[in-house]
Protein backbone atom coordinates (compact mmCIF):
# COMPACT_ATOMS: atom_id res chain seq x y z
CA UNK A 1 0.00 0.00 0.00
CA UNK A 2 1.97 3.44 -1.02
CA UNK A 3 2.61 5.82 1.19
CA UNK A 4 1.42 3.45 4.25
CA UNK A 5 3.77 2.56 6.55
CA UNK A 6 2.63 0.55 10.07
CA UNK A 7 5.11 1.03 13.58
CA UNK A 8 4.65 -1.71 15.68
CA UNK A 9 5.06 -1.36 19.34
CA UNK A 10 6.81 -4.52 20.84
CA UNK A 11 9.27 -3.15 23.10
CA UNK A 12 7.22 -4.08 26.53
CA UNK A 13 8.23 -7.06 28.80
CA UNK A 14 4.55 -7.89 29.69
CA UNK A 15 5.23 -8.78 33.72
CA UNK A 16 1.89 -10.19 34.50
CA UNK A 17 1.96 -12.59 32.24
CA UNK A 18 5.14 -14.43 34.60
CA UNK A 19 6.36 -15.88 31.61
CA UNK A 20 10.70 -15.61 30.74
CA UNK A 21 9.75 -14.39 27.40
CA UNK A 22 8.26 -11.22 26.55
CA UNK A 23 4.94 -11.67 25.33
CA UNK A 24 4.89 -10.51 21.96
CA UNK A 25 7.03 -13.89 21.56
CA UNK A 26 4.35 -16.43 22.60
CA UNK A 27 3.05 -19.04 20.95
CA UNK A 28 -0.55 -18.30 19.78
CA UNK A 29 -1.44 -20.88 17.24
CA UNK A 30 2.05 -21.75 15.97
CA UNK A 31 3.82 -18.60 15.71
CA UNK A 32 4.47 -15.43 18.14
CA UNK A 33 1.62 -13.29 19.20
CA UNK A 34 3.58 -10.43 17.37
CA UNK A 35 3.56 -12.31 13.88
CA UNK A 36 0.09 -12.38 13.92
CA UNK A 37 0.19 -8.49 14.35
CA UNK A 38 2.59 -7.65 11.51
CA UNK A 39 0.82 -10.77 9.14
CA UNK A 40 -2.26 -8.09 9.53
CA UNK A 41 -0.61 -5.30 8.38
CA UNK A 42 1.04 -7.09 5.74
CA UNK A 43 -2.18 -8.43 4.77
CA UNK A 44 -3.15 -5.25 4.11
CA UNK A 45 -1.15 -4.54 1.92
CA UNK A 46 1.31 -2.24 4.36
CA UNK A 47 4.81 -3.08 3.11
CA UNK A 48 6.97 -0.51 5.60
CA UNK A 49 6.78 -1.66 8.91
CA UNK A 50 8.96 -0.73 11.67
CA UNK A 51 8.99 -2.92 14.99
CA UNK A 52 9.81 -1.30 17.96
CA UNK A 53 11.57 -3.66 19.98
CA UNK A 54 13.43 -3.29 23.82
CA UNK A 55 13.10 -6.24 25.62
CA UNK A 56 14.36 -9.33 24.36
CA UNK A 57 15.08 -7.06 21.20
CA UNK A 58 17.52 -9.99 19.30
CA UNK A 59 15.42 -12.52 20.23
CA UNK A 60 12.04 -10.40 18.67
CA UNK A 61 14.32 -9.17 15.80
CA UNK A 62 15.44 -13.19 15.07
CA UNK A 63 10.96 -14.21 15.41
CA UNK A 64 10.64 -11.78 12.81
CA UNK A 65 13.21 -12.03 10.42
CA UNK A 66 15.67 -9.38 8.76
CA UNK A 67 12.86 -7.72 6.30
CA UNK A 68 11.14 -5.45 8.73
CA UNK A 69 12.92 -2.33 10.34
CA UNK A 70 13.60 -2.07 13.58
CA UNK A 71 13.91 1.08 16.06
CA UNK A 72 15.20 0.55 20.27
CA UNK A 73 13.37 1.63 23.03
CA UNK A 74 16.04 1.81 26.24
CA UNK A 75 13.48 2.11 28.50
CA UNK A 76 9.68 1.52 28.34
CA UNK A 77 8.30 4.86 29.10
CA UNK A 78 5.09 4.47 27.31
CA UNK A 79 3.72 4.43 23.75
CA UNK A 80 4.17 7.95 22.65
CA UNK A 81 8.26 7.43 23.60
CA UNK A 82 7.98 4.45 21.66
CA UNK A 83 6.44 6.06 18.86
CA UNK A 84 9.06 8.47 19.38
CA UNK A 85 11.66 6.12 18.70
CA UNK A 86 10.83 5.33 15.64
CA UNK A 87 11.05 9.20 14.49
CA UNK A 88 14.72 9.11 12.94
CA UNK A 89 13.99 6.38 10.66
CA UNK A 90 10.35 8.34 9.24
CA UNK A 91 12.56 11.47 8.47
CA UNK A 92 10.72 12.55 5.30
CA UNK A 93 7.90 10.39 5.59
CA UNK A 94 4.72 12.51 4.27
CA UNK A 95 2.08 9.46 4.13
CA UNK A 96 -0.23 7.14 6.46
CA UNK A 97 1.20 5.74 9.81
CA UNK A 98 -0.94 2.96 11.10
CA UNK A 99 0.40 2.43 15.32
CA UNK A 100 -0.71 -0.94 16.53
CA UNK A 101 0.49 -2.97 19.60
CA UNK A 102 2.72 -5.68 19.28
CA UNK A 103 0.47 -8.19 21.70
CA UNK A 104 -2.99 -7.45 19.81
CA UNK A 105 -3.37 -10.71 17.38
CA UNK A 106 -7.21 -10.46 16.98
CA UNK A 107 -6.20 -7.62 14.72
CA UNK A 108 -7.12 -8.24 11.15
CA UNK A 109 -6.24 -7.28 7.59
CA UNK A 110 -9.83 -6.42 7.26
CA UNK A 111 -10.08 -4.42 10.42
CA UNK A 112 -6.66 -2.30 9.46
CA UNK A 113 -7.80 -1.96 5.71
CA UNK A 114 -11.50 -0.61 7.30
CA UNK A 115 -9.79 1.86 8.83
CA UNK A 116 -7.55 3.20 6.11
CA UNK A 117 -10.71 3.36 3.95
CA UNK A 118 -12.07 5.46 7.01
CA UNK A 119 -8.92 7.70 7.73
CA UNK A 120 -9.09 8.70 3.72
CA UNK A 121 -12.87 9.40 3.84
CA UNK A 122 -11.93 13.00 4.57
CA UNK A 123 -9.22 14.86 5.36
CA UNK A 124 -8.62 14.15 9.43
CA UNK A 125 -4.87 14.19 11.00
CA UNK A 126 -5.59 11.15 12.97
CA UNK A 127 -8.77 8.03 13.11
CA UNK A 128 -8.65 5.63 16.47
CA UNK A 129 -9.92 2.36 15.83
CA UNK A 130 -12.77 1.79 19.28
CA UNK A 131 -15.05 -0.75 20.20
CA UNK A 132 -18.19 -0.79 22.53
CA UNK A 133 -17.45 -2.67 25.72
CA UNK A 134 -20.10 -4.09 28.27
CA UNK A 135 -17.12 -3.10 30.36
CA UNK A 136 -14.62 -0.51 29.29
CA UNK A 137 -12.53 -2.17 32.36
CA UNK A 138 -9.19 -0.47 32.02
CA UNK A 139 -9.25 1.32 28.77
CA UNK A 140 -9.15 4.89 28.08
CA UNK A 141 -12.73 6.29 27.20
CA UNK A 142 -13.22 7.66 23.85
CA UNK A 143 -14.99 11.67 24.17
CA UNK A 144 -16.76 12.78 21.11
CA UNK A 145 -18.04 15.89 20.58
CA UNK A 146 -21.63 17.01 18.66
CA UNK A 147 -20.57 16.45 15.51
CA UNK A 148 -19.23 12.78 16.46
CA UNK A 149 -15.51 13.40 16.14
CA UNK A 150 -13.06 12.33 18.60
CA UNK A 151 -12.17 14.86 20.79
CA UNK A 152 -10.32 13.58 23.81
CA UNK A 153 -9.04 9.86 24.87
CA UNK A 154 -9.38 9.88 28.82
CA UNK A 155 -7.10 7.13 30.49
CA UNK A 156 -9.22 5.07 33.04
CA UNK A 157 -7.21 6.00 36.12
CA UNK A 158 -7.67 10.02 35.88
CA UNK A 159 -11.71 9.29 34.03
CA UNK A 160 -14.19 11.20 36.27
CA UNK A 161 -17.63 9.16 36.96
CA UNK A 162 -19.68 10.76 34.01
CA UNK A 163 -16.30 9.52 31.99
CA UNK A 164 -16.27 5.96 33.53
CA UNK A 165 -19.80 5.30 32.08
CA UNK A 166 -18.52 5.63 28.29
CA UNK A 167 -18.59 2.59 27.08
CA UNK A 168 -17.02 3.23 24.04
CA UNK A 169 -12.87 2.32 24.41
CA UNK A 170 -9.77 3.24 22.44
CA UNK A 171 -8.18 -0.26 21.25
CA UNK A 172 -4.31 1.60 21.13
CA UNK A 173 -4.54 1.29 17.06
CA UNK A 174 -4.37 4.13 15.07
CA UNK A 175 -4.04 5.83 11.52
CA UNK A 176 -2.20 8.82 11.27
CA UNK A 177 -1.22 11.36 8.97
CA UNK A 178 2.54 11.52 9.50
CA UNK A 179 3.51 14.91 8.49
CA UNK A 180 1.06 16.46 10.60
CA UNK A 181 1.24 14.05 13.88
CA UNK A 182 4.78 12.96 14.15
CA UNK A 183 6.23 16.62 14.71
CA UNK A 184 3.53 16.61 17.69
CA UNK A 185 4.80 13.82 19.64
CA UNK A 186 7.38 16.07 21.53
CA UNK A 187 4.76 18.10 23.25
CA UNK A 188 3.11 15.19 25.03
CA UNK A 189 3.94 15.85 28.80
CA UNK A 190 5.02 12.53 30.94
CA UNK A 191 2.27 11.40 33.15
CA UNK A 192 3.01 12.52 36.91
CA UNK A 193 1.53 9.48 38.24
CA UNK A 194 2.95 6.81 36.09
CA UNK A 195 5.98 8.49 34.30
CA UNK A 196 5.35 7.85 31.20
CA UNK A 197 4.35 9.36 27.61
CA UNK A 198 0.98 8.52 26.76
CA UNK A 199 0.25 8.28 22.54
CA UNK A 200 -3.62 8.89 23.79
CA UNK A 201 -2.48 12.23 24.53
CA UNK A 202 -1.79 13.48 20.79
CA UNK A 203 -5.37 13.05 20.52
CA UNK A 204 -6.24 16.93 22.78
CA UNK A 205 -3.21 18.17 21.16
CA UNK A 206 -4.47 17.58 17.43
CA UNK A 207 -8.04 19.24 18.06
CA UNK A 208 -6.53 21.91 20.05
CA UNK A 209 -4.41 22.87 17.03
CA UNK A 210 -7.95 22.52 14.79
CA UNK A 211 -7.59 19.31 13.49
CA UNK A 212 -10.24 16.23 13.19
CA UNK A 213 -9.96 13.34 14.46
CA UNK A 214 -12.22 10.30 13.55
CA UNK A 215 -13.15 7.08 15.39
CA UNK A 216 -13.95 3.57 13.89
CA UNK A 217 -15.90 1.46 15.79
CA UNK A 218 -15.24 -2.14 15.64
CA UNK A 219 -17.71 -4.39 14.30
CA UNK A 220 -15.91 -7.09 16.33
CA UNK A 221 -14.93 -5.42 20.24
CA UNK A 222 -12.61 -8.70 20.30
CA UNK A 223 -10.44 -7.09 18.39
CA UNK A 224 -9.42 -5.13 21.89
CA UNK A 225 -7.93 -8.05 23.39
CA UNK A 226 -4.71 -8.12 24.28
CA UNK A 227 -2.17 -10.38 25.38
CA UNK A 228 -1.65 -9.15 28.97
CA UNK A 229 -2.19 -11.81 31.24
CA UNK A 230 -2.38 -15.77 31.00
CA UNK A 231 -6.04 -15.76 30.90
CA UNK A 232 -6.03 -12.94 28.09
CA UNK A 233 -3.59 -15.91 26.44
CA UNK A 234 -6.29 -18.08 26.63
CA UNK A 235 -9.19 -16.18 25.39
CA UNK A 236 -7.66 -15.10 22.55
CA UNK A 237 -6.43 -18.66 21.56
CA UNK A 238 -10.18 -19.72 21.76
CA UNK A 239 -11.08 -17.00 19.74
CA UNK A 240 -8.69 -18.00 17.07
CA UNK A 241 -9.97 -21.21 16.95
CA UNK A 242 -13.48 -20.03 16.60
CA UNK A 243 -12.54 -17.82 13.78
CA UNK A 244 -10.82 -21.08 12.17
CA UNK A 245 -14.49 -23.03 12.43
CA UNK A 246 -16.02 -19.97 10.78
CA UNK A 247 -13.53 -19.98 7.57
């Protein structure tokens, strides 16, 4: 796909999972949960992809073979630093950046082509791909405003109660329009409570500079699931094999 180019964010160690190896290297179905994340974007037709890798970064780098590019993040200090580290190797880079996690395999080619065909529907700096949760658990809310644009993405820990009701999540995959989001990144402030650089944050900075920002709700809300804990592990192998029945 021209002018597309996908960063993947696999540079976390994944703790509660109590597992030696990080878990975008885990066996889902055969191969590690992070080749089912760049087969999607491959599948759609996204032939730049840059993996951002930190722990176990040989050991991701040898999974995945010598064809992708690959940026190092020291230390994990959230996704918009990880983003971040991928900067030097976009220098000149005027086209699409889809961000996706590295431990979100329920991620399809058809889901990631959706929302291309959505980010191109008009001329928006940014479209989050959401989904409609029974729970929003953890996950950031997704504020819209009248006119059904994104406006905010409010992490769970800081959401007031009003906030907490949204049901309506951010899955941490997006679609942006590189020339106008990457130079952005640097004025996302580190979280005082946690430390880190939040990517959810470019979000209030786009709209407060004038630009749109869509959101694509997924027809499927599995597609949120990731790879987190051992029971996540398991729920998402079952869905797998569901999807498997279905083909």
């Amino acid at each position: 796909m021209g002018h597309t180019a996908a960063v993947v964010l696999a540079a976390g160690q994944g703790t509660r999972m109590k597992s030696a190896r990080t878990k975008v290297l885990l066996d889902l179905g055969g191969q590690a949960v992070v080749k089912h994340v760049t087969d999607a974007c491959e599948g759609c037709g996204i032939s730049r992809i840059i993996v951002v890798v930190g722990t176990q970064a040989d050991a991701v780098k040898t999974c995945l073979g010598s064809h992708f590019e690959y940026a190092h993040q020291a230390h994990t200090r959230g996704t918009a630093d990880a983003v971040k580290c991928a900067v030097p190797l976009l220098t000149g880079f005027t086209g699409r950046l889809v961000v996706i996690p590295g431990d979100a395999p329920l991620v399809t080619a058809e889901t990631l082509e959706q929302l291309l065909q959505v980010h191109g529907s008009r001329k928006q700096a940014a479209t989050v791909l959401t989904a409609v949760l029974a729970d929003g658990a953890a996950y950031g809310r997704i504020i819209r405003d009248e006119e059904n644009l994104v406006v905010r993405i409010v992490e769970r820990k800081v959401a007031r109660k009003g906030e907490l009701e949204i049901r309506e999540v951010n899955s941490g995959v997006y679609c942006f329009e590189a020339e106008q989001v990457l130079p952005l990144l640097d004025e996302i402030e580190e979280n005082p409570v946690s430390g880190e650089y939040y990517l959810t944050d470019i979000v209030g900075i786009l709209v407060d500079r004038g630009y749109e920002v869509l959101g694509l709700r997924a027809a499927d809300p599995r597609v949120m699931l990731g790879v987190n804990t051992p029971e996540d592990l398991n729920k998402v192998r079952d869905i797998m094999r569901e999807r498997m029945q279905q083909e």
